[in-house]
N, C-alpha and C. Protein backbone atom coordinates (compact mmCIF):
# COMPACT_ATOMS: atom_id res chain seq x y z
N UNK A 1 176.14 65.01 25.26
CA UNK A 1 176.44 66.01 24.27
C UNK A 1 175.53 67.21 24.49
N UNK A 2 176.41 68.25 24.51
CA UNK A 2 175.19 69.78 24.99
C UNK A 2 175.15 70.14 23.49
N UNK A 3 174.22 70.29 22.76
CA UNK A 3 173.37 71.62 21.88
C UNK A 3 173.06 73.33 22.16
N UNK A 4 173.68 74.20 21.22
CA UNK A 4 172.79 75.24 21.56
C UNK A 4 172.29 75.59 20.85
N UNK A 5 170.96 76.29 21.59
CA UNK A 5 169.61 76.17 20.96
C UNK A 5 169.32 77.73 20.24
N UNK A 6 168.75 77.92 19.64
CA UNK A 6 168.30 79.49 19.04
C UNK A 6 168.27 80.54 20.21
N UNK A 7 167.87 80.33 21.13
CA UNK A 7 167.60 81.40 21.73
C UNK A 7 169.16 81.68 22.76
N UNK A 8 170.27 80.55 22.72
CA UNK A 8 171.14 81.12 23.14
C UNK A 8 171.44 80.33 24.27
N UNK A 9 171.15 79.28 24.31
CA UNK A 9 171.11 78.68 25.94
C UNK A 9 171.42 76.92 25.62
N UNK A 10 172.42 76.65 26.75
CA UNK A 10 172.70 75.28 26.17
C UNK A 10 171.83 74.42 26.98
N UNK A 11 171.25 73.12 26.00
CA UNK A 11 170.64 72.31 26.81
C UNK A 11 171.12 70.96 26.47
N UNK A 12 170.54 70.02 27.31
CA UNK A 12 171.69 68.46 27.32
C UNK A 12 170.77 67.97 25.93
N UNK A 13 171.47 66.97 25.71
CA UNK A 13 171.28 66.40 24.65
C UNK A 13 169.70 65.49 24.91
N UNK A 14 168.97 65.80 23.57
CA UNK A 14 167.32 64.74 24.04
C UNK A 14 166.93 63.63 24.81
N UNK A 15 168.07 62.85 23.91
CA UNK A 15 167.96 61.54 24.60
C UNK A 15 168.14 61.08 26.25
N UNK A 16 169.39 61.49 26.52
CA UNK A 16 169.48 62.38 27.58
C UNK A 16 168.45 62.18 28.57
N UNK A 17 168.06 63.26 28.15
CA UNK A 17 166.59 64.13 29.26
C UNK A 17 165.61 62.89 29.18
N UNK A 18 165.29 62.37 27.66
CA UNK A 18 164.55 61.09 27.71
C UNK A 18 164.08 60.08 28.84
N UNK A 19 165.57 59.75 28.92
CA UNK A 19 165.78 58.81 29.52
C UNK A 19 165.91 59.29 31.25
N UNK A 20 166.47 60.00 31.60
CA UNK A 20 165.91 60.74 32.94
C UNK A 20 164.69 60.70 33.29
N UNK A 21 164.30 61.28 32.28
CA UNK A 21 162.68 61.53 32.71
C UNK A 21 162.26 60.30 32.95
N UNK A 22 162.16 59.05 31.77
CA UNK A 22 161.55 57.72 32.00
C UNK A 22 162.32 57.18 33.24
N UNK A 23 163.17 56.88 33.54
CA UNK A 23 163.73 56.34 34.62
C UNK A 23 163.37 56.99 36.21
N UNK A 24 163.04 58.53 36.20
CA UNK A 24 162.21 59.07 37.39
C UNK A 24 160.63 58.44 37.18
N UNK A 25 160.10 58.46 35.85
CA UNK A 25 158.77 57.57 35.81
C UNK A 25 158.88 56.06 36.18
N UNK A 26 159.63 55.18 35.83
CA UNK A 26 159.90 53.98 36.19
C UNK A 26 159.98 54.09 38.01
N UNK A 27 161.15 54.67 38.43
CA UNK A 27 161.13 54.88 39.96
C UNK A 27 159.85 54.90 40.48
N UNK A 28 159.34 56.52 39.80
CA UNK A 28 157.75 56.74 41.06
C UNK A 28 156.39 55.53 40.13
N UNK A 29 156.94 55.12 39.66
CA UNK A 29 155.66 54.10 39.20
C UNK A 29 155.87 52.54 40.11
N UNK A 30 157.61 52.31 40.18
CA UNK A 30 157.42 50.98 41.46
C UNK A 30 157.06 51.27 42.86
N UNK A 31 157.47 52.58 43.37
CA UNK A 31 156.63 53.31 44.31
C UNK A 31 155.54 53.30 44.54
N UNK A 32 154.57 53.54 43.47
CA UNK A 32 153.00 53.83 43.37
C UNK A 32 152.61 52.20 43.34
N UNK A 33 153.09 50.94 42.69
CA UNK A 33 152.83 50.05 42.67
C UNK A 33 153.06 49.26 44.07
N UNK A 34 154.10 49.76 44.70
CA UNK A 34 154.30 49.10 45.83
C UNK A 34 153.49 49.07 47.19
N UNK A 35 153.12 50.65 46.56
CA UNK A 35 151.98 51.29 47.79
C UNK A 35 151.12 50.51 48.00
N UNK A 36 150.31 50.44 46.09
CA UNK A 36 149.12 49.85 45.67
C UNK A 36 148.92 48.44 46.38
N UNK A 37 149.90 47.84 46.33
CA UNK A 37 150.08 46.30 46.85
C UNK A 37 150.04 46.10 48.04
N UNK A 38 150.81 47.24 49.49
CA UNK A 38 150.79 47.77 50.38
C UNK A 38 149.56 47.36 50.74
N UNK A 39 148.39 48.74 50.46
CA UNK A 39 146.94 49.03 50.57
C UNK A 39 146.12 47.88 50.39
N UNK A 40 146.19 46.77 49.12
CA UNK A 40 145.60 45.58 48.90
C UNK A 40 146.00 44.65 50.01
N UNK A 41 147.17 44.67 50.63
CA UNK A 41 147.41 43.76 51.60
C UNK A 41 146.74 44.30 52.76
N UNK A 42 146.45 45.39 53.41
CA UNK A 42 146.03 45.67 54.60
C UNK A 42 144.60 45.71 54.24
N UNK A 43 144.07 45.92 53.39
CA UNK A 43 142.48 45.96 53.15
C UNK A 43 142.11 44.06 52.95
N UNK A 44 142.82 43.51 52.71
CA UNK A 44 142.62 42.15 52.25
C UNK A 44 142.60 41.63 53.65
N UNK A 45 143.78 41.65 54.87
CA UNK A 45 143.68 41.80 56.11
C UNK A 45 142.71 41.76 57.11
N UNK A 46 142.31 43.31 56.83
CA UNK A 46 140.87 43.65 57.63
C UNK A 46 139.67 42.98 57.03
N UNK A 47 139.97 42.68 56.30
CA UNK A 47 138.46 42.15 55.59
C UNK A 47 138.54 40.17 56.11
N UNK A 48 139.42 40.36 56.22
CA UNK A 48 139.71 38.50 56.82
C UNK A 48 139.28 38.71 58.20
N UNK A 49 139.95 40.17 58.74
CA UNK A 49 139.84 40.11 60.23
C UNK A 49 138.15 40.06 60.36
N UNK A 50 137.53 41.23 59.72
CA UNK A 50 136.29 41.66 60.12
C UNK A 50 135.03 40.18 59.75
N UNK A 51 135.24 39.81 58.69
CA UNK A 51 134.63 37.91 58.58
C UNK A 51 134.80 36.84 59.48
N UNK A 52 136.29 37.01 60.39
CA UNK A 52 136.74 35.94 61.40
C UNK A 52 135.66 36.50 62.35
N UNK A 53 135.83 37.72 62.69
CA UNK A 53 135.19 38.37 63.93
C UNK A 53 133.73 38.60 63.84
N UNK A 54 132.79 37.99 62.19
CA UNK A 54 131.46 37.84 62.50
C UNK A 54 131.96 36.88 63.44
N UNK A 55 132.05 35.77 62.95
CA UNK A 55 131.55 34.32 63.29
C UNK A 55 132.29 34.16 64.41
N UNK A 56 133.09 34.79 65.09
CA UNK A 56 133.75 34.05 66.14
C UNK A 56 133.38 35.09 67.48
N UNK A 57 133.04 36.40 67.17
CA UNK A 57 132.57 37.56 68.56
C UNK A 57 130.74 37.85 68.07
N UNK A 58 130.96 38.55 67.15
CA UNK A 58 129.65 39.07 66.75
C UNK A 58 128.44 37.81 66.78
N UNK A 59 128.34 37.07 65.70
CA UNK A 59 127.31 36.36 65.75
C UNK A 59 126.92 35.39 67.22
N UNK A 60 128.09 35.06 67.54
CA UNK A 60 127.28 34.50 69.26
C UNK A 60 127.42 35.28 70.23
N UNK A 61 128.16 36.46 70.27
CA UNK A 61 127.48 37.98 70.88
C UNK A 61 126.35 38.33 71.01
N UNK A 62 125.66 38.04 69.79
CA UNK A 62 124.31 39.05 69.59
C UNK A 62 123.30 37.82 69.81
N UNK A 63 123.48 36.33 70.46
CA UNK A 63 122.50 35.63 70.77
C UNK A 63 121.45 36.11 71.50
N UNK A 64 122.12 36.67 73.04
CA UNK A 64 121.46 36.83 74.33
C UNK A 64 120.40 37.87 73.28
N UNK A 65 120.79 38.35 72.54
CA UNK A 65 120.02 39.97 72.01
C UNK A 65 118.62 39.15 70.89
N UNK A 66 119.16 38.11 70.43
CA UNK A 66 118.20 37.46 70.18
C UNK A 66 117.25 36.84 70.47
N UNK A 67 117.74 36.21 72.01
CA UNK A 67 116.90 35.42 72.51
C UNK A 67 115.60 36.15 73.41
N UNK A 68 115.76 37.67 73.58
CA UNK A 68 115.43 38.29 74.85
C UNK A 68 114.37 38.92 73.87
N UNK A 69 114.52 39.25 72.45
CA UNK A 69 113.65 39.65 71.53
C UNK A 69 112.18 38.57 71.43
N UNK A 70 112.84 37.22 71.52
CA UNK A 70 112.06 36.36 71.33
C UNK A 70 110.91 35.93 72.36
N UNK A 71 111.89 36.08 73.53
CA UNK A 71 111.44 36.17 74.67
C UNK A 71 110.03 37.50 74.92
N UNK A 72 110.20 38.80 74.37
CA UNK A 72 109.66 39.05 74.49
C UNK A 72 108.47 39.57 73.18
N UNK A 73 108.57 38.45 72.37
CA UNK A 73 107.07 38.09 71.27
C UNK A 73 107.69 38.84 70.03
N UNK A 74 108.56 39.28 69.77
CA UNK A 74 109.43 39.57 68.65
C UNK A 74 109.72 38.07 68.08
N UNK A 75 109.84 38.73 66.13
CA UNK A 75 110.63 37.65 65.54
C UNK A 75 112.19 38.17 65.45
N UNK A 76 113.28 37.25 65.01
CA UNK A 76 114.45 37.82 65.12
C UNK A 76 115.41 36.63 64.42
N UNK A 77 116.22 37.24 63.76
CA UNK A 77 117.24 36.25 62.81
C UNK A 77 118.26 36.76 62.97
N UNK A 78 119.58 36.45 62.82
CA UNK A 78 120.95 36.94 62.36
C UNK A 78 121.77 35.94 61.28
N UNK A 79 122.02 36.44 59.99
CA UNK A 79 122.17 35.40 59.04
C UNK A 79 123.78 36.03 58.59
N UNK A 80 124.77 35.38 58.19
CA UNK A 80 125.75 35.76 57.56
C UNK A 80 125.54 36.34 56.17
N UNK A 81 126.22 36.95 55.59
CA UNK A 81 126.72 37.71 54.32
C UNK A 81 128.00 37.44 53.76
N UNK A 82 128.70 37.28 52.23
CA UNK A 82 129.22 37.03 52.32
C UNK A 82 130.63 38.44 52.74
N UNK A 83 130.12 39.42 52.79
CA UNK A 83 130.47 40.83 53.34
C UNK A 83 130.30 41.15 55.18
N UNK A 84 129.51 40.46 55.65
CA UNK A 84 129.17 40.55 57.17
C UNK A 84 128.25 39.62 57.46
N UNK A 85 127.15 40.85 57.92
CA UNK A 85 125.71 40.01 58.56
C UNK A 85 124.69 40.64 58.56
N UNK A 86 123.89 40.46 58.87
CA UNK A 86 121.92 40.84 58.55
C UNK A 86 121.40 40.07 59.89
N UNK A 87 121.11 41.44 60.65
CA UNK A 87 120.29 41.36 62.33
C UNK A 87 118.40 41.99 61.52
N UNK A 88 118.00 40.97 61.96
CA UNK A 88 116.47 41.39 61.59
C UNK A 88 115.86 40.87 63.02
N UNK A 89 114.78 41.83 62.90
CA UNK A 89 113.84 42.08 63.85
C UNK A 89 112.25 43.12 63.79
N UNK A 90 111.02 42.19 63.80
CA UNK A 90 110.50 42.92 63.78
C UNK A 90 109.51 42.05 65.01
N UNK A 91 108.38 42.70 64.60
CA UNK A 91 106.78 42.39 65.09
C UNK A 91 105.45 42.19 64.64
N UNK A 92 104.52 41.15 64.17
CA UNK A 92 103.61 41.20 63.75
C UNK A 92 104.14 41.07 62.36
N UNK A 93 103.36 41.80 61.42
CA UNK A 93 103.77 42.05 59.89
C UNK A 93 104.33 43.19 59.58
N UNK A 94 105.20 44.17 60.55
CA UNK A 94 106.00 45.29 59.90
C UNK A 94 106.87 44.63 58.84
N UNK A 95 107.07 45.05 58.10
CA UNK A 95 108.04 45.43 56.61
C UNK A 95 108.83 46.86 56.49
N UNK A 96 109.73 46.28 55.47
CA UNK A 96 110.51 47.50 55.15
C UNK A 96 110.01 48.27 53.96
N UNK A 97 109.64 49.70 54.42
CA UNK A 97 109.42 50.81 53.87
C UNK A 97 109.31 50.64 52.05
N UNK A 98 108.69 50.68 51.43
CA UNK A 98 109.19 49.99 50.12
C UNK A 98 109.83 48.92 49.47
N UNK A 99 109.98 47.89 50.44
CA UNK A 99 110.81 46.88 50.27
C UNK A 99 109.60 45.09 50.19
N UNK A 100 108.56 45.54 49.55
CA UNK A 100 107.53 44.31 49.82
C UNK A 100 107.81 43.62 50.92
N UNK A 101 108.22 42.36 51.23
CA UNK A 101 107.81 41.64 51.57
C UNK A 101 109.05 41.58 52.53
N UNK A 102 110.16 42.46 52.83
CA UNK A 102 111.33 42.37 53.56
C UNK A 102 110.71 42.77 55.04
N UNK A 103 111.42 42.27 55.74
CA UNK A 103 111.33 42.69 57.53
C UNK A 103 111.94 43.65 57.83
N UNK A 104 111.64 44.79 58.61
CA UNK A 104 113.24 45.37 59.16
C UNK A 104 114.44 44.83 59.87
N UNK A 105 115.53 45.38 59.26
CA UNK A 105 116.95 45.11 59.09
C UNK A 105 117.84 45.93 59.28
N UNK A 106 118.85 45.01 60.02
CA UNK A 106 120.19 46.10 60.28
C UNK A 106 121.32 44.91 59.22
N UNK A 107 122.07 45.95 59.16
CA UNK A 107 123.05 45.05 57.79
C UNK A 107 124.40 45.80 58.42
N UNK A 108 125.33 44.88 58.36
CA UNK A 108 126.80 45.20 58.80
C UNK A 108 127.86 44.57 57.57
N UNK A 109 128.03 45.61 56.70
CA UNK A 109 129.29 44.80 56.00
C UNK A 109 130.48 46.01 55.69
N UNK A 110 131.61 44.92 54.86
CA UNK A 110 132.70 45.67 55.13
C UNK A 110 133.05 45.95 53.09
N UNK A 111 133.43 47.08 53.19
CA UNK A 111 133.09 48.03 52.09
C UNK A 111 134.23 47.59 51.15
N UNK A 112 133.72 46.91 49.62
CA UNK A 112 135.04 46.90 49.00
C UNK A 112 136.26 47.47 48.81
N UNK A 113 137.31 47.34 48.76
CA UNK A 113 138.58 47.90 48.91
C UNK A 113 138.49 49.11 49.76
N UNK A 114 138.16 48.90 51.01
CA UNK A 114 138.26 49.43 52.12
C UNK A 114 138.12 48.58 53.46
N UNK A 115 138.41 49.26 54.61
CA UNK A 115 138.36 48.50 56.08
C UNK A 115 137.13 49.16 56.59
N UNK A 116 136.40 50.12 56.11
CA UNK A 116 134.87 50.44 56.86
C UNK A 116 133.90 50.14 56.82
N UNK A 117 132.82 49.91 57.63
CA UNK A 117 132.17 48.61 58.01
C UNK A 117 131.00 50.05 57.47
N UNK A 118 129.68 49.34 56.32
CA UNK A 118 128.82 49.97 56.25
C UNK A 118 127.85 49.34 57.13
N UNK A 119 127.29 50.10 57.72
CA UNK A 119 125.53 49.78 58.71
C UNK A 119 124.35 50.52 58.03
N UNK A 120 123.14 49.89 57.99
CA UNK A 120 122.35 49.85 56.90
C UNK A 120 121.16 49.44 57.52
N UNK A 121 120.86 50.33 57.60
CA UNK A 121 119.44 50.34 58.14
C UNK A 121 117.66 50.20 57.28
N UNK A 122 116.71 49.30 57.47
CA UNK A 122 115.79 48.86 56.77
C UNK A 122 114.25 48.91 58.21
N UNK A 123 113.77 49.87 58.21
CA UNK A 123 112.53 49.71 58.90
C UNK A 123 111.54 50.50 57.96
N UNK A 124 110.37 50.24 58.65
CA UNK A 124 108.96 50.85 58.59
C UNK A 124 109.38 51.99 57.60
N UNK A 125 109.62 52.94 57.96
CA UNK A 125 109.46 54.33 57.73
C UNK A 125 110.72 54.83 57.00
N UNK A 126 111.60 54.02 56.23
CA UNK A 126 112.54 54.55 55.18
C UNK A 126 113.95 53.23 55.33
N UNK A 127 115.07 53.28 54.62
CA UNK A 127 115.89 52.34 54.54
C UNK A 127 117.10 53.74 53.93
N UNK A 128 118.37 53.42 54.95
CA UNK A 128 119.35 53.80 54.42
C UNK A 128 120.69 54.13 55.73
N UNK A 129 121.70 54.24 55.35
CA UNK A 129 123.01 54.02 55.93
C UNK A 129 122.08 55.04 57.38
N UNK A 130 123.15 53.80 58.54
CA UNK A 130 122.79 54.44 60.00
C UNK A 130 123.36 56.46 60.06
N UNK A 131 122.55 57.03 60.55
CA UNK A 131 123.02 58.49 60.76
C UNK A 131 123.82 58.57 62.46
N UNK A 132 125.14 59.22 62.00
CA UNK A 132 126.39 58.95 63.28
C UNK A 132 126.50 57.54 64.01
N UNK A 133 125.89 56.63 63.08
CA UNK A 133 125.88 55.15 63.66
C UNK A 133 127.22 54.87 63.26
N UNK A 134 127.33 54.18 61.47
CA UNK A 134 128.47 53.36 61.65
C UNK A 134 129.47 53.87 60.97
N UNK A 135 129.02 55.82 61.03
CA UNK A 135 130.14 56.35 59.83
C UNK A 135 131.38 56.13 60.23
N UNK A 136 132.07 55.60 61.58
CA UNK A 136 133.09 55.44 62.00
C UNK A 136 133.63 53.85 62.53
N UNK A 137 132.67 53.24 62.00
CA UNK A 137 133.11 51.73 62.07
C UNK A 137 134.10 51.11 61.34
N UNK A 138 135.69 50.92 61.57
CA UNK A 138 136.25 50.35 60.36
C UNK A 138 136.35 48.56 61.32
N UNK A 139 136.94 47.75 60.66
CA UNK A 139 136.85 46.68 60.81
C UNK A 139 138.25 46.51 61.96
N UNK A 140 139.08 47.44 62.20
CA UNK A 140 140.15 48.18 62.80
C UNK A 140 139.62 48.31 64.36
N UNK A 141 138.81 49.13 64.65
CA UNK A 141 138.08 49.55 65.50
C UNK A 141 136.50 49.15 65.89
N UNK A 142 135.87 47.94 65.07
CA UNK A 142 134.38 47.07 65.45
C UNK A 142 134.53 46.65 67.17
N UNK A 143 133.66 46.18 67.26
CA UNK A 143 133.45 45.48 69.06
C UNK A 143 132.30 45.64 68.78
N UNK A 144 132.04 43.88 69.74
CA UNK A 144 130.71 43.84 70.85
C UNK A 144 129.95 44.88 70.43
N UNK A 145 130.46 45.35 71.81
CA UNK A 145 129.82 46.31 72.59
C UNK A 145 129.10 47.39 71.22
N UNK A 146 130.08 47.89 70.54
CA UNK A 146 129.35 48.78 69.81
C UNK A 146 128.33 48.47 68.84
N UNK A 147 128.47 47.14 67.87
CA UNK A 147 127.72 46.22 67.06
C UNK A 147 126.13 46.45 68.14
N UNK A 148 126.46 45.89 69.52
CA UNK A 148 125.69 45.82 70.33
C UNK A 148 124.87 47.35 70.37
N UNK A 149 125.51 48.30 70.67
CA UNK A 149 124.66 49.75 71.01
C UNK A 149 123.51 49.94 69.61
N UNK A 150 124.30 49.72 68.08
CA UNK A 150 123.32 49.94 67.07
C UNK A 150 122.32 48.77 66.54
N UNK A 151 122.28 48.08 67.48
CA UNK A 151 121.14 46.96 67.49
C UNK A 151 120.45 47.01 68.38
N UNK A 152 120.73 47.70 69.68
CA UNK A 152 119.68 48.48 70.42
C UNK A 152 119.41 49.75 69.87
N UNK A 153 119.74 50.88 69.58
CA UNK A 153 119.26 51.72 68.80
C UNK A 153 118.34 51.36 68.20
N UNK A 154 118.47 50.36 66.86
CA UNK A 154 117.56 49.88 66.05
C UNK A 154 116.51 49.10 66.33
N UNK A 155 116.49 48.99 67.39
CA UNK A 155 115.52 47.71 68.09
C UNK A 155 114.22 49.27 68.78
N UNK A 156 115.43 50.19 69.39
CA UNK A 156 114.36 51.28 69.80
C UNK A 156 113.53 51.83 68.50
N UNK A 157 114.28 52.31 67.45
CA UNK A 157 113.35 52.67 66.25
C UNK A 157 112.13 51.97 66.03
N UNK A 158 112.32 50.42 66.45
CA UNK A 158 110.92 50.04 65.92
C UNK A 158 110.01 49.79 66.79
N UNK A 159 110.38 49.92 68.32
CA UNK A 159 109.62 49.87 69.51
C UNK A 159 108.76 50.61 69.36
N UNK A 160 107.53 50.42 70.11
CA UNK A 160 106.64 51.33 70.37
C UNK A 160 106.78 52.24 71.43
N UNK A 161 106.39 53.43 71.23
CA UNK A 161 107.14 54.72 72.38
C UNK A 161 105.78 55.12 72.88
N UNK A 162 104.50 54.67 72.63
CA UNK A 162 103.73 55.27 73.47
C UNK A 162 102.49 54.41 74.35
């Protein structure tokens, strides 16, 4: 049923438009929900992937890196998380920067409702996310090899350079 309105112009009837409108909201809301569910499934995914791939690449990857620490009069641990893992390494009684009684630490985990892997750095002289280390780590794109480069990095930070 069309109405016309004061100013001269016909418009459809309320209910009408009501119900249009709610039914385009109903549409883009199973849309937005479907996405939502979408996103939870691929983040739920990577986060299975990136936990399989401590324990099955990473943690007996990073032995030799352990053993060669030890080898050479370093202490050294690699412990699971229930988010990743925790590579520690120090010498003597270094500690972390404000952190009493902690060792320095590298920390690898994977970021709630996301696939990017935070790296987290804990030595001597300050504690906080690796700089151009792991801003590009998602659980998508991890390896070896690279896990590997920022545990030598971090192993150089606490070396002695002179």
């Amino acid at each position: 049923m069309k109405v016309w309105t004061t100013k001269g112009k016909w418009m459809t009837d309320q209910n009408e438009r009501l119900a249009a409108i709610l039914a385009k909201d109903s549409e883009l809301r199973a849309q937005q929900q479907s996405e939502q569910r979408r996103r939870e499934e691929q983040q739920a995914a990577a986060r299975k992937s990136w936990l399989e791939n401590v324990q099955r690449e990473y943690v007996p990857g990073l032995k030799p890196v352990l053993t060669a620490l030890k080898d050479a009069g370093w202490q050294a641990s690699l412990d699971t998380t229930p988010a990743g893992f925790r590579f520690t390494a120090y010498r003597g009684d270094m500690r972390v920067y404000g952190g009493g009684h902690a060792h320095p630490n590298l920390l690898f985990e994977i970021q709630e409702r996301s696939d990017y892997i935070s790296v987290t750095e804990a030595t001597p002289t300050g504690v906080g996310s690796v700089i151009m280390g792991g801003n590009d780590l998602t659980a998508r794109n991890a390896s070896l090899e690279r896990v590997k480069e920022l545990v030598t990095d971090f192993i150089d930070h606490l070396a002695l350079k002179k």
